[in-house]
Protein backbone atom coordinates (compact mmCIF):
# COMPACT_ATOMS: atom_id res chain seq x y z
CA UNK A 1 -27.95 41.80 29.21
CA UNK A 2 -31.02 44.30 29.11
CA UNK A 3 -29.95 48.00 29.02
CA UNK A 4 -32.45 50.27 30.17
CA UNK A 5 -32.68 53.77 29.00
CA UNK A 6 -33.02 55.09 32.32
CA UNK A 7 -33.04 54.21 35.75
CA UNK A 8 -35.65 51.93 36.96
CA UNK A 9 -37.01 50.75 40.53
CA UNK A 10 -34.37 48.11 41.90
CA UNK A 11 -37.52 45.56 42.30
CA UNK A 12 -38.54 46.96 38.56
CA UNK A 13 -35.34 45.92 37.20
CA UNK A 14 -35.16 42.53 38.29
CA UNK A 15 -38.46 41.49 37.66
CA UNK A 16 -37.40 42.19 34.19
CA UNK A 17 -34.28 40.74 34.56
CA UNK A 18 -35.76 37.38 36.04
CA UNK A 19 -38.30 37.34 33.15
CA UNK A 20 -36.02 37.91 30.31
CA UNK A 21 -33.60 35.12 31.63
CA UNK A 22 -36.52 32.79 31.46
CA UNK A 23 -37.96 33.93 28.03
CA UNK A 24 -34.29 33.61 26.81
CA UNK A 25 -33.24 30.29 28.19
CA UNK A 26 -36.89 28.73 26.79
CA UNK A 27 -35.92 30.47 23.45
CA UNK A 28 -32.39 28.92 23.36
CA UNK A 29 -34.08 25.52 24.03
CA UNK A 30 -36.55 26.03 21.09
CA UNK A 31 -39.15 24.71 23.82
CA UNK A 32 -42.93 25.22 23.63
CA UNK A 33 -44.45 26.94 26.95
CA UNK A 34 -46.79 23.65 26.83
CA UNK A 35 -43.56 21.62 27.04
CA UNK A 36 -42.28 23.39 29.62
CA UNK A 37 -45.43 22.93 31.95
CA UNK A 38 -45.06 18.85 31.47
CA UNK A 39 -41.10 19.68 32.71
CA UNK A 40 -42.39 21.69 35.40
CA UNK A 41 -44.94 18.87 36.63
CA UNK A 42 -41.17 16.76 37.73
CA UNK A 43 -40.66 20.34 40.01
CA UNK A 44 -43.88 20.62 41.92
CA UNK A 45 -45.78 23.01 39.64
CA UNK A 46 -49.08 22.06 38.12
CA UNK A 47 -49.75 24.85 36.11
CA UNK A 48 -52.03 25.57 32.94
CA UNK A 49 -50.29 26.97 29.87
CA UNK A 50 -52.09 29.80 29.37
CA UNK A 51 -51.58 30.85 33.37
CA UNK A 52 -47.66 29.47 32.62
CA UNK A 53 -47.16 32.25 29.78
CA UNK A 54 -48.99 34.97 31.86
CA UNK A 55 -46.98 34.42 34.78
CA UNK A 56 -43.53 34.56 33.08
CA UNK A 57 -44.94 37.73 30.40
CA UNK A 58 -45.91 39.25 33.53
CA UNK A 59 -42.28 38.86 35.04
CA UNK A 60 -43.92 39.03 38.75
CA UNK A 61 -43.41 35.37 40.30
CA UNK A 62 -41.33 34.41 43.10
CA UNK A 63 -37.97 33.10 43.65
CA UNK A 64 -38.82 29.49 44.48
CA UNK A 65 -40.95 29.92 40.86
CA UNK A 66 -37.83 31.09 38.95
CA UNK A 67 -35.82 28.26 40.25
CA UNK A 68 -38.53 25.88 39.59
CA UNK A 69 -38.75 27.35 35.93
CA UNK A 70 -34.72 27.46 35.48
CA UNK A 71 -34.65 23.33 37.04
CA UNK A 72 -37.09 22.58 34.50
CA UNK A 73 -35.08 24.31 31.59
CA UNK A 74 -31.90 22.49 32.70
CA UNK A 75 -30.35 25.52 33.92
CA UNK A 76 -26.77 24.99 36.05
CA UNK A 77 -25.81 28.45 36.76
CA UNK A 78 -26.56 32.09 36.14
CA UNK A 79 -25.31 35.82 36.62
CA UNK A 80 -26.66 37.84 38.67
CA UNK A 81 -27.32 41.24 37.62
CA UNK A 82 -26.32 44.32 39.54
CA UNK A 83 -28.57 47.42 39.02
CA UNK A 84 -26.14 49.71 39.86
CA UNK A 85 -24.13 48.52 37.21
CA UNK A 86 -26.39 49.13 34.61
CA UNK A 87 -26.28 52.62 35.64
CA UNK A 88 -22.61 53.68 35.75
């Protein structure tokens, strides 16, 4: 999990949270952002490459885009992270 250094804006913290997820699950997979674009095509999305690895480097998309992204990397199940906890 991400430790930040100090405290962050809740929506801050899961942006990055959502985007490091996705980086990390694509990593694990050893799967080229072009690859995942011809996945994503089987979830609705018709997206350039170039616009794919903005998007998710950018960590600002929304929820329905996450899902779509985690469907097309197989995903069954993740944790969701607690700001507060980070904090503690």
């Amino acid at each position: 999990m991400l430790k930040l250094a100090r405290p962050v804006k809740p929506r801050i913290f899961y942006e990055m949270m959502a985007k490091d997820l996705i980086k990390s699950k694509r990593e694990d997979l050893q799967l080229e952002y072009s690859e995942l674009g011809k996945r994503l095509l089987d979830h609705g999305v018709h997206i350039d490459t170039r616009v794919l690895i903005n998007r998710i480097n950018r960590g600002n998309f929304s929820f329905a885009f996450a899902l779509q992204v985690l469907a097309a990397l197989e995903v069954k199940s993740i944790s969701v992270p607690n700001v507060l906890a980070d904090f503690d």
